[in-house]
N, C-alpha and C. Protein backbone atom coordinates (compact mmCIF):
# COMPACT_ATOMS: atom_id res chain seq x y z
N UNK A 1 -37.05 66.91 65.13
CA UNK A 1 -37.28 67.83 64.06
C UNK A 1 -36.95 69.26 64.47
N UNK A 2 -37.16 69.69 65.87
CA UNK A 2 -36.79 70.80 66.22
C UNK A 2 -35.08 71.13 66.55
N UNK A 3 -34.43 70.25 66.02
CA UNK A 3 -33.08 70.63 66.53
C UNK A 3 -32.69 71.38 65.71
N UNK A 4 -31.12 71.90 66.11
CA UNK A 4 -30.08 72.99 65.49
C UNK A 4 -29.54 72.67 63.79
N UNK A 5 -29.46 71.05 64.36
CA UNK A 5 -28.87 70.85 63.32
C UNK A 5 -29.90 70.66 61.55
N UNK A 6 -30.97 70.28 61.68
CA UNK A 6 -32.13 70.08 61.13
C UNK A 6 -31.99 71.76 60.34
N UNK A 7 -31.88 72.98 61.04
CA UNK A 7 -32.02 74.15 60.58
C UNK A 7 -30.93 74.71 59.54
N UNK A 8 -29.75 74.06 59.71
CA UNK A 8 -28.38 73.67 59.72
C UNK A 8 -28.07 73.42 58.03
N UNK A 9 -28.95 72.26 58.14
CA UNK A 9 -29.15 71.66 57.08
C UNK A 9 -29.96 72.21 55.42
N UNK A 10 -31.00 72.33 56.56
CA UNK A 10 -32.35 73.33 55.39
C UNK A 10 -31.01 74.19 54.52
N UNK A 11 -30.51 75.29 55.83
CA UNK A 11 -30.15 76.23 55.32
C UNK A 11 -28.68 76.00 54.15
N UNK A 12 -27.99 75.53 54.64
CA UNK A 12 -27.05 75.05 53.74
C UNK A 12 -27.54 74.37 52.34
N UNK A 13 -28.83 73.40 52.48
CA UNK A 13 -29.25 73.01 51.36
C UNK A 13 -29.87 74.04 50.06
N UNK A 14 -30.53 75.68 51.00
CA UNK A 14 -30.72 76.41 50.32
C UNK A 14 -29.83 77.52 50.08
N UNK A 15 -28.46 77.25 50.54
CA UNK A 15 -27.28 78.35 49.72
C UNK A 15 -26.59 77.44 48.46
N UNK A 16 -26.56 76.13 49.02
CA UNK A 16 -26.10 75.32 47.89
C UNK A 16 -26.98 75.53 46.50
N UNK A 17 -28.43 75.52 46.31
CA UNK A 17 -29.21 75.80 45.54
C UNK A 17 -29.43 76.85 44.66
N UNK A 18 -29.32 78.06 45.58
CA UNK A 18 -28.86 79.37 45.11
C UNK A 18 -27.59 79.32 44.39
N UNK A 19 -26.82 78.92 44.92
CA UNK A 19 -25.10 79.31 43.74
C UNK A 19 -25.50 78.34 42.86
N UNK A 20 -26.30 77.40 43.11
CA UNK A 20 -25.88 76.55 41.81
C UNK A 20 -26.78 77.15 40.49
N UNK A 21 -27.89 78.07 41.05
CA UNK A 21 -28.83 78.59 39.89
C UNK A 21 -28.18 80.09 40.31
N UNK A 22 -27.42 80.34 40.52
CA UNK A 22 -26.51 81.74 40.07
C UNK A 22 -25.85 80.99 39.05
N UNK A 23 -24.94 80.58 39.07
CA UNK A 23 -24.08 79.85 38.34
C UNK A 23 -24.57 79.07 36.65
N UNK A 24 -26.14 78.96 36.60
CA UNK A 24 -26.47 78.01 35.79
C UNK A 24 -25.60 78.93 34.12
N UNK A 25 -25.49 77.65 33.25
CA UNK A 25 -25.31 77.87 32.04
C UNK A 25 -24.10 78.59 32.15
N UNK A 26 -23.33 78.60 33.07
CA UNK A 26 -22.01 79.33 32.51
C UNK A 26 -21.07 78.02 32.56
N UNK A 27 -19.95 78.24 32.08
CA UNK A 27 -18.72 76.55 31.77
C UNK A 27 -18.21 76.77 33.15
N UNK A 28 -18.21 75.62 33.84
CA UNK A 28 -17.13 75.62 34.45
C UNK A 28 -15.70 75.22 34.45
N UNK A 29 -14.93 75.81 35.68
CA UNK A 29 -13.82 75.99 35.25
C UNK A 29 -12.91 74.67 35.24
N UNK A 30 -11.91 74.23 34.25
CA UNK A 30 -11.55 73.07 34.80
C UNK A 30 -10.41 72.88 35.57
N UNK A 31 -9.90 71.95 35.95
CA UNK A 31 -9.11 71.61 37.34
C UNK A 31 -7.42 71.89 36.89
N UNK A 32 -6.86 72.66 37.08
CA UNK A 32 -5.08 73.16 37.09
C UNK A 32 -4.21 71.82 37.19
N UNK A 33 -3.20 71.49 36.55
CA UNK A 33 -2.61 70.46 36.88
C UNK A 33 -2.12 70.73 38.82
N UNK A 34 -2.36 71.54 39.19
CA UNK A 34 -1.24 72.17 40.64
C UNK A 34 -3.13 71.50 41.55
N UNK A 35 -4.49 71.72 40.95
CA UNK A 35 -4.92 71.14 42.51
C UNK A 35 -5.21 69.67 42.09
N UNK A 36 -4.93 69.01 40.49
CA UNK A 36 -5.35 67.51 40.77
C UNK A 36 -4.43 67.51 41.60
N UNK A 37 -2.74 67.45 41.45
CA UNK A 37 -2.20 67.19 42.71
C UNK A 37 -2.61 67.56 44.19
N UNK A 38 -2.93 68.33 44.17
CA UNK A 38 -3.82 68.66 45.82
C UNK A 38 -4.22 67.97 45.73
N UNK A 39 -5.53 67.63 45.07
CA UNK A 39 -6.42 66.70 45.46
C UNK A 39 -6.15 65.10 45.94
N UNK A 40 -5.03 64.62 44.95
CA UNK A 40 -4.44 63.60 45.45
C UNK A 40 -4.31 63.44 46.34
N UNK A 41 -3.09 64.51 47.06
CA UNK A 41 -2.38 64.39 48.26
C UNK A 41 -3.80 64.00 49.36
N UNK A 42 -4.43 65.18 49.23
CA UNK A 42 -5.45 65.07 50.28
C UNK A 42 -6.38 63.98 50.66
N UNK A 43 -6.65 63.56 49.00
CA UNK A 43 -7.02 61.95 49.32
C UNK A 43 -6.09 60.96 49.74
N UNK A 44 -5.15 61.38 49.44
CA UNK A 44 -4.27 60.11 50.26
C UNK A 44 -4.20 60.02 51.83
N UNK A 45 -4.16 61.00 52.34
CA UNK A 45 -4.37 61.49 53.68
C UNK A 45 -5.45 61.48 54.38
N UNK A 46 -6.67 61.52 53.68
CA UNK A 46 -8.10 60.85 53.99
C UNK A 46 -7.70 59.77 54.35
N UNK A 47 -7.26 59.01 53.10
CA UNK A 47 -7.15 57.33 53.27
C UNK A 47 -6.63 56.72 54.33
N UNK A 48 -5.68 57.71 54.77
CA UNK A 48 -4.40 57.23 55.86
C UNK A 48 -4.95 57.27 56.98
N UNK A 49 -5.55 58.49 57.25
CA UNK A 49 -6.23 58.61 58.77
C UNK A 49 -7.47 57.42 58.83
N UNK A 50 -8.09 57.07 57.61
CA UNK A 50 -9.73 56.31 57.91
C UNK A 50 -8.72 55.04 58.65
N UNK A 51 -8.02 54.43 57.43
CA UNK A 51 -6.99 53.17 58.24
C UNK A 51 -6.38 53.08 59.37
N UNK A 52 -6.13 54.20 59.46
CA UNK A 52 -5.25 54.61 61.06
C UNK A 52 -6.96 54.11 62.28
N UNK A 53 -7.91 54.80 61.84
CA UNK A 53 -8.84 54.75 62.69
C UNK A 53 -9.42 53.27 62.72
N UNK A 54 -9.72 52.68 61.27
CA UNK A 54 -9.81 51.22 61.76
C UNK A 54 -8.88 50.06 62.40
N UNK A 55 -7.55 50.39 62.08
CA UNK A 55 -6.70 49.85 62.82
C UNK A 55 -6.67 49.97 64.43
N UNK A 56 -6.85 51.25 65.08
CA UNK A 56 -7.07 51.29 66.30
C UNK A 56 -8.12 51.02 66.82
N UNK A 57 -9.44 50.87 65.95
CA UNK A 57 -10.16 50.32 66.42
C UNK A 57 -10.58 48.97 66.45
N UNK A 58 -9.75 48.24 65.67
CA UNK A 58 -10.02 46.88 65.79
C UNK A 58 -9.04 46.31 66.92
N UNK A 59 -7.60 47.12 67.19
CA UNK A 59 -6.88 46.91 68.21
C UNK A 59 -7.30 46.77 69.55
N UNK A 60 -8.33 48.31 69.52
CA UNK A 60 -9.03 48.03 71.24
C UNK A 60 -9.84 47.11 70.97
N UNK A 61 -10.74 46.53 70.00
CA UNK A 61 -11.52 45.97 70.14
C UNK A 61 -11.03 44.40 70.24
N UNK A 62 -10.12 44.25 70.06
CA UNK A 62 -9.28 42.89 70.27
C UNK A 62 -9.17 42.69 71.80
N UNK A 63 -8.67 43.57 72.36
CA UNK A 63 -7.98 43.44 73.62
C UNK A 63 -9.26 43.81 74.64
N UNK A 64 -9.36 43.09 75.58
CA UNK A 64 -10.46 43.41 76.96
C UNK A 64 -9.80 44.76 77.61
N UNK A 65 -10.26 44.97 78.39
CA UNK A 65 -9.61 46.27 78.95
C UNK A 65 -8.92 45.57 80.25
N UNK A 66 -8.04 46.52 80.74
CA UNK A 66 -7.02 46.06 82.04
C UNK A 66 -7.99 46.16 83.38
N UNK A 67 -7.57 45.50 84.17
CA UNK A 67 -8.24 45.80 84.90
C UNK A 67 -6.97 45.52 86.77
C-alpha cells in the first residue's frame, strides 16, 4: 500500500476526475475522418506487435534451451 505506484494511481485517478467535471455538459468533439484513420493504423500495429509477442513466446516456449 505504501508504494510509488499506489500514489501514481490515486493521483492520476484524481486529474482524470477533475477534467472530466471541468468538461461536464459541454458536446464533445467528434472524431475527423484524418484520426479514425490514425486510429486504425495504430490499432493495427497494436495488433501486430501483441502477435509478434505471442508468437515468440510460444517459440521459446517450444524449444528447451541449448545447452
Amino acid at each position: 500500500m505504501g508504494s510509488i505506484g499506489f500514489y501514481i494511481m490515486i493521483a492520476l485517478l484524481g486529474a482524470g476526475a477533475a477534467y472530466g467535471l471541468s468538461h461536464k455538459g459541454k458536446p464533445r468533439p467528434s472524431l475527423t475522418s484524418g484520426k479514425k484513420k490514425l486510429l486504425i493504423v495504430l490499432f493495427g500495429i497494436v495488433v501486430v506487435c501483441i502477435l509478434l509477442l505471442i508468437a515468440v513466446a510460444a517459440m521459446s516456449s517450444s524449444h528447451p534451451p541449448a545447452q
